[in-house]
Structures are given as structure tokens and as C-alpha cells.
Protein backbone atom coordinates (compact mmCIF):
# COMPACT_ATOMS: atom_id res chain seq x y z
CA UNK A 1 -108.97 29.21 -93.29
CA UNK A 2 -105.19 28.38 -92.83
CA UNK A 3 -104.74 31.33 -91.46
CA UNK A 4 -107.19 30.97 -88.44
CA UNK A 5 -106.27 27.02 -87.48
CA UNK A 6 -102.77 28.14 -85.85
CA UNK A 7 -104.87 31.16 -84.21
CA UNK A 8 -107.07 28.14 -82.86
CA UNK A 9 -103.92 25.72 -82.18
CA UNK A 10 -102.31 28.53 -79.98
CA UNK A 11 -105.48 29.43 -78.26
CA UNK A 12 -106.15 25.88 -77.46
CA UNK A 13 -102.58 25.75 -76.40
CA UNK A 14 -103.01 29.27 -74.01
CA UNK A 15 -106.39 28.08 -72.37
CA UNK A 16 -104.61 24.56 -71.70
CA UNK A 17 -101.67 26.22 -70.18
CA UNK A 18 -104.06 28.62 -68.44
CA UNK A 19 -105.97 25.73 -66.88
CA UNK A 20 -102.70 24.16 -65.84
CA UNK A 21 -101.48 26.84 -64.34
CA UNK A 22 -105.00 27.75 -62.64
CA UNK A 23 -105.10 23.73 -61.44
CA UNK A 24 -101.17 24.43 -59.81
CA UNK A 25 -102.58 27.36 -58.07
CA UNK A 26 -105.64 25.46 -56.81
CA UNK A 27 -103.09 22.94 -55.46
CA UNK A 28 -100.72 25.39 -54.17
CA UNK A 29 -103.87 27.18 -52.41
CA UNK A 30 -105.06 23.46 -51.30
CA UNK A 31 -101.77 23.16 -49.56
CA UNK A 32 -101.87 26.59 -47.94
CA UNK A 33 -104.95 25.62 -46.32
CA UNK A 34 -103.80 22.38 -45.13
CA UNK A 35 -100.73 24.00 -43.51
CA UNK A 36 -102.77 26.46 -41.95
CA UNK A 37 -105.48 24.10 -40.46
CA UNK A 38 -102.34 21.81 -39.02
CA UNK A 39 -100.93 25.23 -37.43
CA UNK A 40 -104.70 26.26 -35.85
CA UNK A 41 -104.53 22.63 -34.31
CA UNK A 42 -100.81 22.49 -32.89
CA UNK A 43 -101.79 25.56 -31.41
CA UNK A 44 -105.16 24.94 -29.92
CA UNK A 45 -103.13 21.88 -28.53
CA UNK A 46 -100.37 23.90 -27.24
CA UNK A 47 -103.06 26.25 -25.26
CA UNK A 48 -104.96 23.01 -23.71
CA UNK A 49 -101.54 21.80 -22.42
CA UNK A 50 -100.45 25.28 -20.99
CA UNK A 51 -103.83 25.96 -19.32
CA UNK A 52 -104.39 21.98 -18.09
CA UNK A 53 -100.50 22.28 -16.84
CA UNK A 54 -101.70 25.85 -14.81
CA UNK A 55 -104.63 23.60 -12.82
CA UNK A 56 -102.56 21.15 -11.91
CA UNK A 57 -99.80 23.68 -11.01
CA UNK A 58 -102.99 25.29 -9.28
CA UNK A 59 -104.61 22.25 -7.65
CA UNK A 60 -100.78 21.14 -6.30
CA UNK A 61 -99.86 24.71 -4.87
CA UNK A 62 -103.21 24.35 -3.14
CA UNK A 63 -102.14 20.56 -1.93
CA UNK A 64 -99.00 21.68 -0.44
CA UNK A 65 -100.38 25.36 1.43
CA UNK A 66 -103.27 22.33 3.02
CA UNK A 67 -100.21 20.23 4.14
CA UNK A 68 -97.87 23.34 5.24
CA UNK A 69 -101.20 24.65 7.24
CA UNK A 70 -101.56 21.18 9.05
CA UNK A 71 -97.96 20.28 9.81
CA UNK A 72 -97.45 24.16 11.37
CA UNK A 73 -100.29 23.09 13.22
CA UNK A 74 -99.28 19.46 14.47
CA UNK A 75 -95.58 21.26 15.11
CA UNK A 76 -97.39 22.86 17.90
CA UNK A 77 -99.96 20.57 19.03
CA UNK A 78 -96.04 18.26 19.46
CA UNK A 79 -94.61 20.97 21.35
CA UNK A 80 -97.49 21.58 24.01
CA UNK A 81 -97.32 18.18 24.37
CA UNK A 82 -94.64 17.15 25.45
CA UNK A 83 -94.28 20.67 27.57
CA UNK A 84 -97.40 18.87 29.61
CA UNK A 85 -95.54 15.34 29.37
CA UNK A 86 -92.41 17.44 31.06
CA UNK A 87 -94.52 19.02 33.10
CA UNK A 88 -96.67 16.34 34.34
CA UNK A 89 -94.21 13.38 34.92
CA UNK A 90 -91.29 15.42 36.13
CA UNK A 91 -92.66 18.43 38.06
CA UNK A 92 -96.33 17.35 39.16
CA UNK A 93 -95.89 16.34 42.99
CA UNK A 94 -98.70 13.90 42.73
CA UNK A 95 -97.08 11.29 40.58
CA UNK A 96 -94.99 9.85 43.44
CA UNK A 97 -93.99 6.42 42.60
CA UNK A 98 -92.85 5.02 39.27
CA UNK A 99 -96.48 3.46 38.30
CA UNK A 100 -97.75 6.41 37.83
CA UNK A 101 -94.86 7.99 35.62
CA UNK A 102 -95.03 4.64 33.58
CA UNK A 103 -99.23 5.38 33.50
CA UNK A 104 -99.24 8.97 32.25
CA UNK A 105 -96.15 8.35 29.92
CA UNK A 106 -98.30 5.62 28.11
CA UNK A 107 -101.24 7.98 28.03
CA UNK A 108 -99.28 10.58 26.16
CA UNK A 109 -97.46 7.86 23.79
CA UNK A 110 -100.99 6.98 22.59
CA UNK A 111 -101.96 10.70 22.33
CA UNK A 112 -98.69 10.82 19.82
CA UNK A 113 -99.95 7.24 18.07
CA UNK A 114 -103.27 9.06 17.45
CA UNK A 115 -101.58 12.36 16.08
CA UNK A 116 -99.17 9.99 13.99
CA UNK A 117 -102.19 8.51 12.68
CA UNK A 118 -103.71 11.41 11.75
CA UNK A 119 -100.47 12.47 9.49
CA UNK A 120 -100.72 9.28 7.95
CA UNK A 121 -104.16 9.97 6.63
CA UNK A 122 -103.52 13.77 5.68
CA UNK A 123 -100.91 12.36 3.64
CA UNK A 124 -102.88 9.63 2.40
CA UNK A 125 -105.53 12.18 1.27
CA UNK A 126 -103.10 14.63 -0.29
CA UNK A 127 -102.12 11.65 -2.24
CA UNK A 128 -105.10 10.64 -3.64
CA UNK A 129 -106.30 13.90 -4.64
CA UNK A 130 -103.53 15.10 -6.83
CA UNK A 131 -103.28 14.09 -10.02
């Protein structure tokens, strides 16, 4: 009987190192797990930012072609006017006094007033929408 007590002692000892050494694995495994959740998560983050950074890039490229589109086109509604303003207060022989230069000049200055205002609120709307 003397003889199988250390047999027991050192199999007692063997299963409680076993279970120790099972429990650091557990841990170790525990910890690998963590980790990897915390990488899954930086990177799903990291794929939100890049794609919500594209529709903005998106929706700001699409801002600026709108504003490119309507100042090419105010460039030229500017330059046929004042070709007519040239036209019509310098060349037209039926504006013969000074009155009538001072009339049709004020005309077109609110014609450019209205345009102006238009800019304004294109620009105020490009404003607004981006964000």
C-alpha cells in the first residue's frame, strides 16, 4: 500500500499540472479571440471610413462639376451681355441723347444685379448641400 500512495501523489500532482496547463491554454486561447474580435472591428471601422470618405469625395466632385457647369454658363450669358450693352448704347442710332444711354445702361445693370443674385444662391445651395 506504500507503494501505490506516491503512484497516487504523482498522479494527483500530473492531473493538477495538466489542468493548469489546460486552464493557461484556455486563457491564452481566450486572449487570441479577444485580439482577433478587436482586429475584425478596427477593420470593419477602417472600411466604413474609406467608403463614407468615397461619398463625400463623390457627392463634392458632383458639387463642383454643378458649379463649373453654371459659372461656364453665366461666363457667357456676361459676355453676350455686355456685347448687346456695347452694342446698344454705343452703336444703336436710336439712342440719341444721353437719357436714353443713362436708361438702357440701368436696364442692363439690373439684368447683372439679377444674374449676381442668382450666383449668390447657387452658391448658397452648393453650400448647404455638402456635408
Amino acid at each position: 500500500m506504500n507503494i501505490e500512495q506516491p503512484n497516487t501523489i504523482n498522479d494527483e500532482k500530473d492531473k493538477f499540472n495538466n489542468t493548469k496547463i489546460q486552464g493557461k491554454v484556455a486563457r491564452k486561447n481566450i486572449y487570441l479571440l479577444i485580439i482577433s474580435i478587436i482586429l475584425l472591428l478596427i477593420l470593419a471601422f477602417n472600411i466604413f471610413t474609406y467608403i463614407n470618405s468615397r461619398q463625400l469625395s463623390d457627392a463634392r466632385l458632383q458639387a463642383i462639376n454643378s458649379a463649373e457647369r453654371f459659372l461656364t454658363y453665366q461666363s457667357e450669358i456676361i459676355d453676350d451681355l455686355i456685347f448687346d450693352y456695347e452694342e446698344t448704347i454705343y452703336t444703336n442710332e436710336s439712342v440719341d441723347n444721353i437719357y436714353q444711354q443713362l436708361f438702357l445702361s440701368q436696364e442692363y445693370t439690373f439684368v447683372v444685379l439679377q444674374i449676381i443674385a442668382e450666383q449668390n444662391t447657387h452658391i448658397i445651395e452648393l453650400l448647404s448641400t455638402l456635408p
